[in-house]
Protein backbone atom coordinates (compact mmCIF):
# COMPACT_ATOMS: atom_id res chain seq x y z
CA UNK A 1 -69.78 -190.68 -149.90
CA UNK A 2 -72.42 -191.86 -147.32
CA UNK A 3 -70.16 -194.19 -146.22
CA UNK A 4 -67.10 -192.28 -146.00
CA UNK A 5 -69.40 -189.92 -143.61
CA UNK A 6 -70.64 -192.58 -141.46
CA UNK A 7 -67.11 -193.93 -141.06
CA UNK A 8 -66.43 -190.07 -139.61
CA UNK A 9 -69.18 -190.51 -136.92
CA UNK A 10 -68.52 -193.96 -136.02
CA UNK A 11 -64.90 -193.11 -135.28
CA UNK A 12 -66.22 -189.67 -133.31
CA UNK A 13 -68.74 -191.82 -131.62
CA UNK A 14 -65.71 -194.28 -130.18
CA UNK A 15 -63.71 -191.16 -129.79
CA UNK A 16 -66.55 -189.77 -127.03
CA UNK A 17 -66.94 -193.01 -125.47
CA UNK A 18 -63.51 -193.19 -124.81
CA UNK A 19 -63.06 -189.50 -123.68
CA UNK A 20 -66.11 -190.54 -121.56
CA UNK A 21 -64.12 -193.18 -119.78
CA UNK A 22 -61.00 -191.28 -118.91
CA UNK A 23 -63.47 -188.53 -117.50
CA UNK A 24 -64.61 -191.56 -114.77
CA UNK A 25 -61.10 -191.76 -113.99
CA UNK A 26 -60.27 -188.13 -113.68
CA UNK A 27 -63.73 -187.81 -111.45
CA UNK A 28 -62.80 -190.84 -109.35
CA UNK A 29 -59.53 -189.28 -108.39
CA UNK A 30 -60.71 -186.29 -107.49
CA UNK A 31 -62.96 -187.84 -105.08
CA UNK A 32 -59.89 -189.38 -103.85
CA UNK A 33 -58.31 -186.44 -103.39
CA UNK A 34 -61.55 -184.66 -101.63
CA UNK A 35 -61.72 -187.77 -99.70
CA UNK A 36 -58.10 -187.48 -98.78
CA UNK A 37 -58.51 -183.30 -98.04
CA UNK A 38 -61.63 -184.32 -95.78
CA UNK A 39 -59.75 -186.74 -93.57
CA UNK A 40 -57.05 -184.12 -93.35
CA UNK A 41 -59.13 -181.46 -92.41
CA UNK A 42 -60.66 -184.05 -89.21
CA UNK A 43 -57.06 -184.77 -87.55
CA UNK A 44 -55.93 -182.88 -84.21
CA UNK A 45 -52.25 -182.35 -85.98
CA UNK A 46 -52.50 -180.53 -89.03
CA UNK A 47 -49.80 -181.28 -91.54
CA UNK A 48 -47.23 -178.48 -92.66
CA UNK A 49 -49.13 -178.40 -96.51
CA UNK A 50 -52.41 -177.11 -94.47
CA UNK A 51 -50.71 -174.26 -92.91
CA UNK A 52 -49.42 -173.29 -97.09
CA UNK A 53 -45.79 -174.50 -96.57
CA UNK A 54 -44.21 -176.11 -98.54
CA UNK A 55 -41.17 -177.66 -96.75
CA UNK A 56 -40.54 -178.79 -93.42
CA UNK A 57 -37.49 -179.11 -91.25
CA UNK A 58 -37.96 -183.00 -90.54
CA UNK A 59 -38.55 -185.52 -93.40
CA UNK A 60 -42.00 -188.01 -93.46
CA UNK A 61 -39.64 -190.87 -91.98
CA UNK A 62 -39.17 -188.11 -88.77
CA UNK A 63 -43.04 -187.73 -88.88
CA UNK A 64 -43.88 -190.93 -88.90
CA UNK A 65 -41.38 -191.88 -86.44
CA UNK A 66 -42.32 -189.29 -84.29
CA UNK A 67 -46.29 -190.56 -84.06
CA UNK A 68 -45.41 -194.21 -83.36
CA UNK A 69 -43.00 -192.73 -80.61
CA UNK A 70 -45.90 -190.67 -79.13
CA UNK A 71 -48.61 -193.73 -80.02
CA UNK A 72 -46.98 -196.87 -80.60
CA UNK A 73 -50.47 -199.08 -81.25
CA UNK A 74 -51.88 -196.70 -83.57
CA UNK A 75 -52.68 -197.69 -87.00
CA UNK A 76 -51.70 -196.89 -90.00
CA UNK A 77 -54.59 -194.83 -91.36
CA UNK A 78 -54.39 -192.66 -88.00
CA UNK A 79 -50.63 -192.14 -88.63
CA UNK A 80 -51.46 -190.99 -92.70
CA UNK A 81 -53.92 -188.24 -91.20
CA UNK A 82 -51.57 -187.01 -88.72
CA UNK A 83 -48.49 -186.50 -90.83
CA UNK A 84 -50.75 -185.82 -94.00
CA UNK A 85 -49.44 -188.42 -96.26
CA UNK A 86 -51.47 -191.50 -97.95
CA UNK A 87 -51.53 -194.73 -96.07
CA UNK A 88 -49.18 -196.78 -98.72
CA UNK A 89 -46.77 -193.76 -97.96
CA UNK A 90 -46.85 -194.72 -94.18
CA UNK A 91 -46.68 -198.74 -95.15
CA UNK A 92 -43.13 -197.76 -97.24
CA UNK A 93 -41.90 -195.36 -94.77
CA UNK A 94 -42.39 -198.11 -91.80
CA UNK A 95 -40.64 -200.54 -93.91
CA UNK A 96 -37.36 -198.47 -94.53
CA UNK A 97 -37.71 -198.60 -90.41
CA UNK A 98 -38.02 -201.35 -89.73
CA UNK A 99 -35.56 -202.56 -92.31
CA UNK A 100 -32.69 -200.22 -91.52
CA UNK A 101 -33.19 -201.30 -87.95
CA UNK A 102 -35.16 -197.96 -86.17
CA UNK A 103 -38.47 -199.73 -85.39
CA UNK A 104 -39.54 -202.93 -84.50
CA UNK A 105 -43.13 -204.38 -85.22
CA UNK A 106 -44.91 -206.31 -83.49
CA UNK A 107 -48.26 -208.36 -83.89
CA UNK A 108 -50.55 -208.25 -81.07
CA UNK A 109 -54.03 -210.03 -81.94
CA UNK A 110 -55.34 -207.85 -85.24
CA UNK A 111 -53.29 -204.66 -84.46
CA UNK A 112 -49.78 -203.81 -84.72
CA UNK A 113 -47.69 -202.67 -81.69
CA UNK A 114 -44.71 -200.32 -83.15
CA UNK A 115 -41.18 -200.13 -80.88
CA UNK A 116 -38.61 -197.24 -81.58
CA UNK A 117 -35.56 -198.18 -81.12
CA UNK A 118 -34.32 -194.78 -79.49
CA UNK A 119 -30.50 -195.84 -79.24
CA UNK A 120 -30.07 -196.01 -82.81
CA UNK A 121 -28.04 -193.22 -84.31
CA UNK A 122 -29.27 -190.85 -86.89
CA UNK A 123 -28.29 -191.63 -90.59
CA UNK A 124 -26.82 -188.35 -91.74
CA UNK A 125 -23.08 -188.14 -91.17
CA UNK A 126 -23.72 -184.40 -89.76
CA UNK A 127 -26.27 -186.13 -87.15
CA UNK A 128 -24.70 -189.64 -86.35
CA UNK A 129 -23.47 -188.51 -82.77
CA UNK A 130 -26.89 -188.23 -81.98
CA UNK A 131 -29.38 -190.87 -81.84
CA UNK A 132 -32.88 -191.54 -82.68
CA UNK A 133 -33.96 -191.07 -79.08
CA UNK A 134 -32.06 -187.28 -78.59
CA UNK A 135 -34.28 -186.78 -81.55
CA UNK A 136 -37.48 -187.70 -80.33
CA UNK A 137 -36.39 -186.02 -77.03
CA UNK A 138 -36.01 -182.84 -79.07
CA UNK A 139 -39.42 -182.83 -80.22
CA UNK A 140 -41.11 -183.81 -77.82
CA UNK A 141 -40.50 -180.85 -74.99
């Protein structure tokens, strides 16, 4: 019976060391998260999910578009904190750009120097007589 006892604890013991790692995890992305809030809360735009909506009329592609428009050297982490998104969020969104043909990159020593290319028309067949640049005109009056 001693052994059938100590075979409990050893498999409680392995049982807390395990629930011991996956509370590191948990902690560790909460301090991304209170890392993420904190950056948030330091930007000159705050995004919509500050203000308690929960929707807003323009997409993250309109955002994002919108701040290289307005900034076209900035980088990427500056763009996350402005339209309150994570960074690898901004690096997919440019991509679908710059793929489907609204933004061209370009390397300029270390940094990247975003064009919008405002003749393009809008994707949605309610929208395509108007192009990217009425757009950006629209928004930025």
């Amino acid at each position: 019976m001693l052994f059938g006892t100590g075979n409990k604890s050893m498999k409680k013991a392995s049982k807390n060391k395990r629930g011991s790692g996956s509370d590191r995890v948990r902690a560790g992305k909460q301090q991304g998260k209170d890392a993420m809030r904190d950056a948030k809360s330091e930007t000159a735009v705050s995004p919509a999910t500050d203000s308690g909506n929960r929707w807003t009329f323009l997409t993250n592609h309109a955002h994002v578009l919108i701040v290289l428009h307005r900034e076209p050297s900035i980088v990427l982490r500056e763009v996350a904190l402005k339209v309150g998104i994570t960074e690898r969020a901004v690096q997919r969104i440019i991509q679908d750009l710059e793929e489907e043909g609204f933004v061209k990159r370009e390397k300029i020593g270390r940094r990247n120097h975003y064009e919008v290319l405002t003749e393009q028309p809008l994707r949605h067949p309610i929208e395509k007589h108007k192009s990217i640049g009425d757009l950006l005109n629209l928004v930025s009056e």
